[in-house]
Protein backbone atom coordinates (compact mmCIF):
# COMPACT_ATOMS: atom_id res chain seq x y z
CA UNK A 1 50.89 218.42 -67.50
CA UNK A 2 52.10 217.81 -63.94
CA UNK A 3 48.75 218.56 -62.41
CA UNK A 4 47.26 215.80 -65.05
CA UNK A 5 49.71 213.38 -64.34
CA UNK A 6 48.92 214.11 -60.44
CA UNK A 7 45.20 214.11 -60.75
CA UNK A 8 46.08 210.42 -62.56
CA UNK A 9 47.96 209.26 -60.14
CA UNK A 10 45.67 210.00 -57.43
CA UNK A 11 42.59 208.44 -59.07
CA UNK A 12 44.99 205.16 -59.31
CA UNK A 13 45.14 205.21 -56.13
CA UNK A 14 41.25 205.76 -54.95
CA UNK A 15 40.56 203.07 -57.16
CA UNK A 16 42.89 200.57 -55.50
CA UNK A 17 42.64 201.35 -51.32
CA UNK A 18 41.25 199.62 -49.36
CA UNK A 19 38.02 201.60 -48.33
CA UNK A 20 36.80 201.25 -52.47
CA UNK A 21 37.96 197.31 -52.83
CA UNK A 22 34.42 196.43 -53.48
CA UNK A 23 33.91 199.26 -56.16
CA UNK A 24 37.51 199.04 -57.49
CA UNK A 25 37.38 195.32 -58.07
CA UNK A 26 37.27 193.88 -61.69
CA UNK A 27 34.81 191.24 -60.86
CA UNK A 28 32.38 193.55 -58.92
CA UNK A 29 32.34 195.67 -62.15
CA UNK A 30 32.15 192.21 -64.13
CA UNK A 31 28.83 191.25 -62.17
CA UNK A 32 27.36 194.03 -63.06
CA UNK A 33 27.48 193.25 -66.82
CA UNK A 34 27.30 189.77 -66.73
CA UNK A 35 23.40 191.04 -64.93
CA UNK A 36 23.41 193.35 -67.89
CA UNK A 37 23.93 191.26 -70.19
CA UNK A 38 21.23 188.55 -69.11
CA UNK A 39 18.74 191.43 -69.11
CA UNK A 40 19.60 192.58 -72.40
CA UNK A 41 19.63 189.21 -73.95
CA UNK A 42 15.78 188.52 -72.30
CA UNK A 43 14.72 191.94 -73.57
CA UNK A 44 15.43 191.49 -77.36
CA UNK A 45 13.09 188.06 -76.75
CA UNK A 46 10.62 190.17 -75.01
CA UNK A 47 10.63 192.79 -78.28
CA UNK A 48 10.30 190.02 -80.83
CA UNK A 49 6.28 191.04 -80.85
CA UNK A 50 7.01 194.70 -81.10
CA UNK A 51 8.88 194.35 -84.67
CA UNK A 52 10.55 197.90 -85.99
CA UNK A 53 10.15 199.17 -82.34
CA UNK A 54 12.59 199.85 -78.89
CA UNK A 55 12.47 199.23 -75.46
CA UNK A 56 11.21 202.71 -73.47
CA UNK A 57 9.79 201.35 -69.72
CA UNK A 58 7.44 199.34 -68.35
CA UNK A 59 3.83 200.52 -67.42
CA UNK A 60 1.96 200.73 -63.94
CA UNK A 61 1.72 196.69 -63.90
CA UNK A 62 5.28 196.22 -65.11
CA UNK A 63 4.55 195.62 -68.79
CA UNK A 64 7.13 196.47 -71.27
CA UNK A 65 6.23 199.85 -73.02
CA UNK A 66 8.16 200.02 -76.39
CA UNK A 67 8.56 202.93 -78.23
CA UNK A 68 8.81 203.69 -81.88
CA UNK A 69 12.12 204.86 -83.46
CA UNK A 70 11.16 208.65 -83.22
CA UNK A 71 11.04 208.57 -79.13
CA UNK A 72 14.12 210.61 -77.45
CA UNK A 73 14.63 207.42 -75.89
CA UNK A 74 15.23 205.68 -78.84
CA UNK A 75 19.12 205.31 -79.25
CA UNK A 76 19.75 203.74 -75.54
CA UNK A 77 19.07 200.00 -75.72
CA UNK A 78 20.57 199.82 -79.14
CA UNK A 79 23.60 201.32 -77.02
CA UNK A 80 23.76 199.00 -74.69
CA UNK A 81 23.95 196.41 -76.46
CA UNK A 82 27.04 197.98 -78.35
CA UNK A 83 28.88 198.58 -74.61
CA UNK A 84 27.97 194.95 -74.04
CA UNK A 85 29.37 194.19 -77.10
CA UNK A 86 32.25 195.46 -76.50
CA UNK A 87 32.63 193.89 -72.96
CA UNK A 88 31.86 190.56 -74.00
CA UNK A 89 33.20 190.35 -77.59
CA UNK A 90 30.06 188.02 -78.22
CA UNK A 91 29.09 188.46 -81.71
CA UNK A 92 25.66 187.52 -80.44
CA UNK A 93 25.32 191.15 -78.48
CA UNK A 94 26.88 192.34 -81.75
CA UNK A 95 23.90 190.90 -84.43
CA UNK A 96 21.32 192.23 -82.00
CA UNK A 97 23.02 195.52 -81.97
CA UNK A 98 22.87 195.96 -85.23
CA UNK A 99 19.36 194.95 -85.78
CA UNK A 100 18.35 197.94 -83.22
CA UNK A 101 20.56 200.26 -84.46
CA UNK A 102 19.03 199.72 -87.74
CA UNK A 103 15.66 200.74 -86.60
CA UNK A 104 16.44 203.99 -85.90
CA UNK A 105 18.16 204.88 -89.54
CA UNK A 106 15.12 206.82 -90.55
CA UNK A 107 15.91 209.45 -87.89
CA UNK A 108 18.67 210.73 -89.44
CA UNK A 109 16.53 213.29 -91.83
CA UNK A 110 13.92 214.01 -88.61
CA UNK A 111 14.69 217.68 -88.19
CA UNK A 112 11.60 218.13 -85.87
CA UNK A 113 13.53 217.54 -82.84
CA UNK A 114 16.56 218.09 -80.87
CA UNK A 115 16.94 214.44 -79.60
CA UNK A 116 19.28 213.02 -82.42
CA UNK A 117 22.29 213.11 -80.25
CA UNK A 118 20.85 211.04 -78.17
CA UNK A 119 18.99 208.70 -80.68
CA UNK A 120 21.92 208.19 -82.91
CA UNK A 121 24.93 209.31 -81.28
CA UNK A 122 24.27 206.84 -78.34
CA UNK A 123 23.07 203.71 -81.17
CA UNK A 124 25.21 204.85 -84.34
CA UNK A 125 27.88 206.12 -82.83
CA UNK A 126 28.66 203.49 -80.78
CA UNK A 127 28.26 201.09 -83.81
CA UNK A 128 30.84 203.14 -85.61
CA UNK A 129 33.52 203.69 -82.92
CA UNK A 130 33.46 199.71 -83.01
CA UNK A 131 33.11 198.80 -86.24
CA UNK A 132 34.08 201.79 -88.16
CA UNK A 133 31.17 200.81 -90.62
CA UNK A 134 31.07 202.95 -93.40
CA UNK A 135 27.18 203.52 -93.82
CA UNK A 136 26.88 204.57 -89.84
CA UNK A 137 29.19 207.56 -90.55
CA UNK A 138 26.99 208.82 -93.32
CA UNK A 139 24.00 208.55 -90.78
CA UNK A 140 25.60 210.26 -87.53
CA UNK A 141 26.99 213.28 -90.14
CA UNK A 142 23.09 213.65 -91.79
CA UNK A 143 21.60 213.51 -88.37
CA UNK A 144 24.06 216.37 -87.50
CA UNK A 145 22.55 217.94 -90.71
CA UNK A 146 19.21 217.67 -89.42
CA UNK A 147 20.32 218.82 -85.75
CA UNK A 148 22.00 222.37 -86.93
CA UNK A 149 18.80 223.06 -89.12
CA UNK A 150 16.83 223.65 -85.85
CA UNK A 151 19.84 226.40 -84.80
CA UNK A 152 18.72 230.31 -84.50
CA UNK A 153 21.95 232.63 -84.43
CA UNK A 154 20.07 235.60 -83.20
CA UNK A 155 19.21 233.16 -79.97
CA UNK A 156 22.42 231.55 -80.44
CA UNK A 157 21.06 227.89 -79.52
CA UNK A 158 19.59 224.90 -81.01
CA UNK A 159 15.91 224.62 -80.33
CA UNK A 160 14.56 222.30 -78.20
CA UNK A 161 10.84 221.42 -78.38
CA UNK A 162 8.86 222.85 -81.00
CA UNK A 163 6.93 226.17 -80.25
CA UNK A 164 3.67 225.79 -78.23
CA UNK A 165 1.36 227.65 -76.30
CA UNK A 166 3.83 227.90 -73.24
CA UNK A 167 7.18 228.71 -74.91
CA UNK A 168 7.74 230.69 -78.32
CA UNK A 169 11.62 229.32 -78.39
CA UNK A 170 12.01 226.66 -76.09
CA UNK A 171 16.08 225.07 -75.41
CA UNK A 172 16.01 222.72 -72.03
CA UNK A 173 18.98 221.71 -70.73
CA UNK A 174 19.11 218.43 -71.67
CA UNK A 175 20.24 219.89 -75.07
CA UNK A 176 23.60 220.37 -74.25
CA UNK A 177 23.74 216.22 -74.05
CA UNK A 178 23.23 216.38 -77.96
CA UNK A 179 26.23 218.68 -78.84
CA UNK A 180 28.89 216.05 -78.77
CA UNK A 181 27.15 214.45 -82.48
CA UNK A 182 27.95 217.78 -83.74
CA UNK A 183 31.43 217.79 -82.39
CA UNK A 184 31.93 214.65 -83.76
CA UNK A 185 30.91 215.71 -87.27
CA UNK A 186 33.18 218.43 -86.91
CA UNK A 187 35.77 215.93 -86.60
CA UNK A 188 34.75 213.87 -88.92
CA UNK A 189 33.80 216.37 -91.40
CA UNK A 190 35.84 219.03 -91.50
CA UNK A 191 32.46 221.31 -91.74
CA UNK A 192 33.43 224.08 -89.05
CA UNK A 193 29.64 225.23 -88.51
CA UNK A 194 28.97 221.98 -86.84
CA UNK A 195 31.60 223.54 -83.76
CA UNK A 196 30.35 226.70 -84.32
CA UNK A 197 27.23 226.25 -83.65
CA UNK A 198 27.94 223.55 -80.80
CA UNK A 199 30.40 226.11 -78.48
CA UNK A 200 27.61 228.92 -79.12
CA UNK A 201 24.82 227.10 -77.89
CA UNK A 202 27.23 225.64 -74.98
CA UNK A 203 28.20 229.77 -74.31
CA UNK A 204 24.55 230.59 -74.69
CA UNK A 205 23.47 228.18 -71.92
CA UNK A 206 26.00 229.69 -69.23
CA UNK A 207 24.51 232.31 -69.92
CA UNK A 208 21.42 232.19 -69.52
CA UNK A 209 20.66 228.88 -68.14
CA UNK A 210 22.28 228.87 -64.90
CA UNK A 211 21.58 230.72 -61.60
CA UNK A 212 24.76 232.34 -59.25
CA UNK A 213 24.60 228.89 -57.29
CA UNK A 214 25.29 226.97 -61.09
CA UNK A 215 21.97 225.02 -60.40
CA UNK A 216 20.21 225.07 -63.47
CA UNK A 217 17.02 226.34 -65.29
CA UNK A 218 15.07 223.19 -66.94
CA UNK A 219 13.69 225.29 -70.01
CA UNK A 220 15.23 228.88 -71.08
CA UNK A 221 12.10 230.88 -73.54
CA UNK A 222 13.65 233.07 -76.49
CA UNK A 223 12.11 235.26 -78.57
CA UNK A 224 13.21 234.27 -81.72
CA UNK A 225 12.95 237.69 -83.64
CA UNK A 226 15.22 239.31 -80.82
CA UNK A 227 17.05 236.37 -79.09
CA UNK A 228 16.01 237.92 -75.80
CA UNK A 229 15.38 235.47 -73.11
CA UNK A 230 11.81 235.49 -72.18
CA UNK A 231 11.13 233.22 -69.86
CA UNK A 232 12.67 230.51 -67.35
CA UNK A 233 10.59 228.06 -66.08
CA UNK A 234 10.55 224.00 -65.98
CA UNK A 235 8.77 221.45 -67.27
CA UNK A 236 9.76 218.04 -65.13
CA UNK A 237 10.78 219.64 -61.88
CA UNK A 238 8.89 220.61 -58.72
CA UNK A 239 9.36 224.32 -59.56
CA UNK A 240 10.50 227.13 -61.91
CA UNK A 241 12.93 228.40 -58.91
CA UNK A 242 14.00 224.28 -58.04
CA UNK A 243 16.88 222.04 -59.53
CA UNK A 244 15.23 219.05 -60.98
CA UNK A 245 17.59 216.30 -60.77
CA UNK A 246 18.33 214.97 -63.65
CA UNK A 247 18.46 218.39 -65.38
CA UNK A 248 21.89 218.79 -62.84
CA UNK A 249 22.65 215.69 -64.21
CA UNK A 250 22.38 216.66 -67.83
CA UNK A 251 24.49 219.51 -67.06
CA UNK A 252 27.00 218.43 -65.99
CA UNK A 253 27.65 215.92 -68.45
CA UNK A 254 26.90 217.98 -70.79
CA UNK A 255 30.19 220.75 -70.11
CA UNK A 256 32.58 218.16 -69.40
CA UNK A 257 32.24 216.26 -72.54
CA UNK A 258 32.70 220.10 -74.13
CA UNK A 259 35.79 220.96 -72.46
CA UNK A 260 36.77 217.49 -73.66
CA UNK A 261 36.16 218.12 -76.89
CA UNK A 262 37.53 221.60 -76.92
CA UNK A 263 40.07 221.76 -74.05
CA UNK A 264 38.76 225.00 -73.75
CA UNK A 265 38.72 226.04 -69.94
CA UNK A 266 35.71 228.07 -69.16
CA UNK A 267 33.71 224.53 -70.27
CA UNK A 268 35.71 222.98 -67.09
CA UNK A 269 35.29 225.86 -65.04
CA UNK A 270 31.08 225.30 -65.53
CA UNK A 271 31.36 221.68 -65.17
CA UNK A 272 33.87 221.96 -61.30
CA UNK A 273 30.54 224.48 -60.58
CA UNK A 274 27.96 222.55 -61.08
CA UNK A 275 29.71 219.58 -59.52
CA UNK A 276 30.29 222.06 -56.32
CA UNK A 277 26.64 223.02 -56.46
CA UNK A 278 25.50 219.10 -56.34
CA UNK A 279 28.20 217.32 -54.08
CA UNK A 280 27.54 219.91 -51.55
CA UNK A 281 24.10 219.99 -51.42
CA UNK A 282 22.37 219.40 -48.70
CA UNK A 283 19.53 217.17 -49.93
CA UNK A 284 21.76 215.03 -51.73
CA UNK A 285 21.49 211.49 -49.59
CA UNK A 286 23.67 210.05 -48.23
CA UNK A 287 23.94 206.90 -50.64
CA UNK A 288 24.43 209.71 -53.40
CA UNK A 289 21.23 208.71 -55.28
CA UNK A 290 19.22 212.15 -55.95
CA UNK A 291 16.20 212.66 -54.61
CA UNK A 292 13.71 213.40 -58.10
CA UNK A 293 14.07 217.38 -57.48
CA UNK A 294 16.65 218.29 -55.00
CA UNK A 295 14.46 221.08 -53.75
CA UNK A 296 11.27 218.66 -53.63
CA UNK A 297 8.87 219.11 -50.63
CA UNK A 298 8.48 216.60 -48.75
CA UNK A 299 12.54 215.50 -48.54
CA UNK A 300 13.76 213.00 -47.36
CA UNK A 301 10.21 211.31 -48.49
CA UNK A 302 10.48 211.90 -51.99
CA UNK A 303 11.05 209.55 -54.51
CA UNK A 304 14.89 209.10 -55.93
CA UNK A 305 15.73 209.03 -59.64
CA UNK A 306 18.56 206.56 -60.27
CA UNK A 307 18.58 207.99 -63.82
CA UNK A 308 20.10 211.30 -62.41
CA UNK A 309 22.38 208.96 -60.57
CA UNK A 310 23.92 207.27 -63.62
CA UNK A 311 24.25 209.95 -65.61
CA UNK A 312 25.92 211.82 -62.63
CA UNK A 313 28.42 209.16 -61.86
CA UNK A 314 29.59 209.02 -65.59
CA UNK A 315 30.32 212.62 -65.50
CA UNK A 316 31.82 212.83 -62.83
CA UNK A 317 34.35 209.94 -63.59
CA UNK A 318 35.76 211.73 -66.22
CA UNK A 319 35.80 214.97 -64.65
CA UNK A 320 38.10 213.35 -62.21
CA UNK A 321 40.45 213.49 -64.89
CA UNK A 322 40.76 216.97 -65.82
CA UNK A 323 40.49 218.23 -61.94
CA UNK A 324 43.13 218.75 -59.77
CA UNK A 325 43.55 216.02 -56.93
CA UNK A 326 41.09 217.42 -54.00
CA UNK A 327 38.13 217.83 -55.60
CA UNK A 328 39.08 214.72 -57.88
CA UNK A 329 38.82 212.92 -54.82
CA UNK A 330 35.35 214.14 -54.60
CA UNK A 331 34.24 213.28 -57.91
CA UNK A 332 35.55 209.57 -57.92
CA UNK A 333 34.22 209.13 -54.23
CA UNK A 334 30.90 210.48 -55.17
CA UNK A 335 30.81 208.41 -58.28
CA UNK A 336 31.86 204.71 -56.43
CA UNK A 337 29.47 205.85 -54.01
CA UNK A 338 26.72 206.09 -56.64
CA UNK A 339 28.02 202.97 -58.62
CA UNK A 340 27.50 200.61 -55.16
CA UNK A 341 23.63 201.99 -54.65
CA UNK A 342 22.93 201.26 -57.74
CA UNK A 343 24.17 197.99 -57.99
CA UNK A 344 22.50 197.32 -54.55
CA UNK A 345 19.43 195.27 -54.06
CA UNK A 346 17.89 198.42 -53.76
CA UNK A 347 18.47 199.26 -57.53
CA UNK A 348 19.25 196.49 -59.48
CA UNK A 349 17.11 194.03 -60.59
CA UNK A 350 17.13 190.83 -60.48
CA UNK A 351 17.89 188.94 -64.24
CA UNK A 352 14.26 187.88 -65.35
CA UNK A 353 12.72 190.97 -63.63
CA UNK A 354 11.68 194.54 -63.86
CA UNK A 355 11.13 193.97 -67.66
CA UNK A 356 14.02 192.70 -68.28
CA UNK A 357 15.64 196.35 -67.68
CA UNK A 358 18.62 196.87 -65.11
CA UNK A 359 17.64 199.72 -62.96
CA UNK A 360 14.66 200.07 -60.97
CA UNK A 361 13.68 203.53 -59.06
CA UNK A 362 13.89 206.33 -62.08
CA UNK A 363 11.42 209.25 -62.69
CA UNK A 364 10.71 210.43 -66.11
CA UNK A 365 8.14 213.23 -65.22
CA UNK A 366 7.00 213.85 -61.94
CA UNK A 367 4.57 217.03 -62.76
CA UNK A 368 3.37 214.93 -66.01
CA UNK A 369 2.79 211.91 -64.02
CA UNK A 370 4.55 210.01 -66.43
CA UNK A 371 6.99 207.37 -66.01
CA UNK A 372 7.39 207.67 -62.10
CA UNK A 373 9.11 205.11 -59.89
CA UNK A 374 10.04 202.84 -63.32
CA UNK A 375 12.68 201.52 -65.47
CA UNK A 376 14.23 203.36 -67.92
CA UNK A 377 16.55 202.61 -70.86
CA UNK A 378 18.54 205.73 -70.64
CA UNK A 379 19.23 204.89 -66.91
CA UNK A 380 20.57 201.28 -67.60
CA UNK A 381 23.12 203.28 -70.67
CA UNK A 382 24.62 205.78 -68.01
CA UNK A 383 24.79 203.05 -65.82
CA UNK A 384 26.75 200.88 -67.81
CA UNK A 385 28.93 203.94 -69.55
CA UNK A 386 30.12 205.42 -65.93
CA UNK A 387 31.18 201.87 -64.98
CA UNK A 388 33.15 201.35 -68.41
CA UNK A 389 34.49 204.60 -67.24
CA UNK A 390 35.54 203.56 -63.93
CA UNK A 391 37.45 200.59 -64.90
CA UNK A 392 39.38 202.08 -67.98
CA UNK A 393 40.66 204.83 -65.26
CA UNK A 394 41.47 202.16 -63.11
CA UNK A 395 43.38 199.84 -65.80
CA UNK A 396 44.64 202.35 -68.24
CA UNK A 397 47.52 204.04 -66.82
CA UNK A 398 48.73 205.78 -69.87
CA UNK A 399 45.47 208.12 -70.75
CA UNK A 400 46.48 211.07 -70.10
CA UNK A 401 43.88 213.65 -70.75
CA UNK A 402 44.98 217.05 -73.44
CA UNK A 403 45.63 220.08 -71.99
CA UNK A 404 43.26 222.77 -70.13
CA UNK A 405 43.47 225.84 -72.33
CA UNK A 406 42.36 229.62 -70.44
CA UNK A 407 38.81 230.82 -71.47
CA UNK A 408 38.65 232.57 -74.33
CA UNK A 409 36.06 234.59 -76.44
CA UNK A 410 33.47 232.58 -78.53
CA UNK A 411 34.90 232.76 -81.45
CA UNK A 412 38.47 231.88 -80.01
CA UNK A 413 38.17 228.28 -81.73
CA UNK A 414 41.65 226.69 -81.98
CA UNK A 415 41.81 224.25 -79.73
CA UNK A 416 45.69 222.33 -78.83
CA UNK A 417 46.62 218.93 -79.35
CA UNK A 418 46.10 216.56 -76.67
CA UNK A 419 49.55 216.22 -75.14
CA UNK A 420 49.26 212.24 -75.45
CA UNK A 421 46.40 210.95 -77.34
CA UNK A 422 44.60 207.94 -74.57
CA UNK A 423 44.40 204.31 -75.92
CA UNK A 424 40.85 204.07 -74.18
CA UNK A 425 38.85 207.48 -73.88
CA UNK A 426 36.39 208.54 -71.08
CA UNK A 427 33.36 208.69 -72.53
CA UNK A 428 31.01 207.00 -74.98
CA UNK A 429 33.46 207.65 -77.01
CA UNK A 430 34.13 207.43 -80.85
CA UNK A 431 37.59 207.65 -81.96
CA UNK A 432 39.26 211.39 -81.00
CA UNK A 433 41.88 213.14 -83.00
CA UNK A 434 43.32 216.42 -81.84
CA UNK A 435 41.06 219.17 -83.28
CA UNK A 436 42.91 221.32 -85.97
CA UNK A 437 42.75 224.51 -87.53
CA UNK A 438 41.70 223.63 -90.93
């Protein structure tokens, strides 16, 4: 408790001296979403032709590319518009949130993918921590439905991308970003398989995922019969051996919203690593925006990923709170950092430009040539979510977050109280209440 209320204190204090007045300050914060919000409100006038559909990117000439409510990408606009929502208290941002959330109902029985955390989670879930609407609980709890159907126990993970010629069993990293729907269902369900299943894939991915410096595999090969790992290799970064970017991003987020979620220690212990293996790498630049693959060629003339940023920065913010005060330092220093590049010139667009997203400079698929150098709606949600974060640490000196608990087997699943339950909480973030036996 002490070292919580000290690792509290001290982010109080980052957040107000001098050398962080810029990032610290309310109304550099509220520039950023007042920018937000005039893209957003452009975009849904730029969609009105693409009826049913969501924004994805723009193409080579800086056309909007939509996509259709089955892209991975899906959920992320109709998210913004929730956080801007809530920001603004417009009822405007609140309609078209609604109306894009809507669009991506259908999902909710797709159980030929592992995306639906982010597709609902990020649109639904949002919708439901602020309006505690009924009808998007039943949809988040039948997309978990969907999600768990794709879990193997003899592999011990949910899979990731149907099987293909490459991969017999494939689970990428970015899976662990979907495990916090099924915690929530848990929590809103009672229906213990939904935890089950999300701390086994979470245990099965230390595992097996991660290499003795905690940089991480992109894509982990089972064999499903034996749930022997067969191959690790990558799909997005520069090599099987390298650490894509946003992969460390993904990560990372990924085992700090589970020891949130669990207050179970070995979760933290993974997330401190891989935060260690990133802050003190030496290809990361110096204005903290990744480079696409941190092991890329032809550093320091590679092209960044500002996606990897945002999602970094968001983690990292929270795991601030949990972290004892050096290396919480770190975190929230690495996170402004990030938070002032992006909001730079350099990164953020101008309202009326860059298709009416906020970011410019992220990389979808490098090896795929797909999406390179471009917009992306998932890097405009993480942008906005880590500086939500950053200004409910700042302003709400009463969350406190529950305690750390020492590791324990798999199947060691009773998880505390939180020792005082936050009035704002640090992450996307629908409602938490302590998890129970039940």
């Amino acid at each position: 408790m002490m070292r919580q209320l000290c690792a509290a204190s001290l982010l109080l204090g980052i957040l107000a001296c001098p050398c962080h007045a810029q990032a610290s300050s309310s109304r550099w914060i509220e520039e950023n979403f007042s920018v937000a919000a005039q893209q957003a409100r452009n975009m849904v006038v730029a969609m009105r032709p693409y009826p049913g559909q969501l924004p994805r990117t723009t193409d080579a000439d800086g056309k909007l590319v939509p996509c259709n409510s089955g892209w991975w990408t899906s959920g992320f606009f109709p998210g913004t518009l929730w956080l801007l929502y809530e920001r603004t208290g417009d009822e405007q941002f609140r309609e078209y949130a609604r109306d894009f959330t809507a669009r991506i109902e259908k999902e909710k029985y797709n159980t030929g993918t592992h995306d639906l955390g982010f597709m609902l989670y990020c649109s639904y879930g949002n919708g439901f921590r602020l309006t505690k609407e009924p009808a998007y609980r039943d949809v988040l709890l039948q997309g978990a439905r969907s999600l768990i159907s794709r879990f193997n126990p003899r592999v011990g993970c949910i899979m990731s991308w149907n099987p293909n010629s490459r991969w017999q069993y494939p689970v990428i990293i970015d899976n662990m970003m979907n495990l916090e729907l099924l915690m929530w269902a848990y929590k809103n369900s009672g229906d213990e398989a939904f935890r089950n299943i999300a701390m086994t894939h979470a245990d099965t991915t230390i595992r097996n995922h991660f290499r003795k410096d905690f940089s991480t595999y992109h894509v982990v090969s089972y064999e499903p019969a034996s749930g022997a790992v067969g191959k690790r290799q990558t799909a997005q970064g520069f090599s099987d051996e390298s650490a894509w970017a946003r992969g460390q991003s993904w990560g990372l987020y990924g085992f700090v919203m589970m020891h949130r979620e669990t207050g179970l220690r070995r979760y933290l212990d993974q997330a401190q690593n891989i935060a260690a293996f990133l802050l003190g790498h030496p290809n990361l630049p110096g204005d903290k925006i990744p480079y696409w693959d941190y092991n890329a060629p032809k550093v320091p003339n590679e092209k960044r990923d500002a996606s990897a940023a945002a999602i970094m920065a968001s983690a990292l913010v929270e795991l601030s709170w949990y972290s004892d005060p050096e290396p919480a330092r770190k975190y929230i220093a690495t996170a402004v950092a990030q938070l002032q590049s992006l909001s730079s010139q350099e990164y953020r667009a101008a309202p009326g430009t860059n298709g009416n997203f906020i970011l410019r400079h992220s990389i979808g698929s490098i090896p795929g040539n797909s999406e390179v150098d471009v917009p992306l709606s998932y890097a405009d949600y993480y942008f906005l979510e880590a500086l939500k974060r950053l200004q409910d640490r700042r302003t709400d000196r009463n969350a406190v977050p529950g305690p750390i608990r020492s590791a324990g087997p798999p199947g060691d699943l009773l998880v505390l109280p939180a020792v005082s339950a936050p009035r704002r909480q640090p992450a996307l973030l629908l409602p938490t209440e302590p998890l129970r036996r039940r």
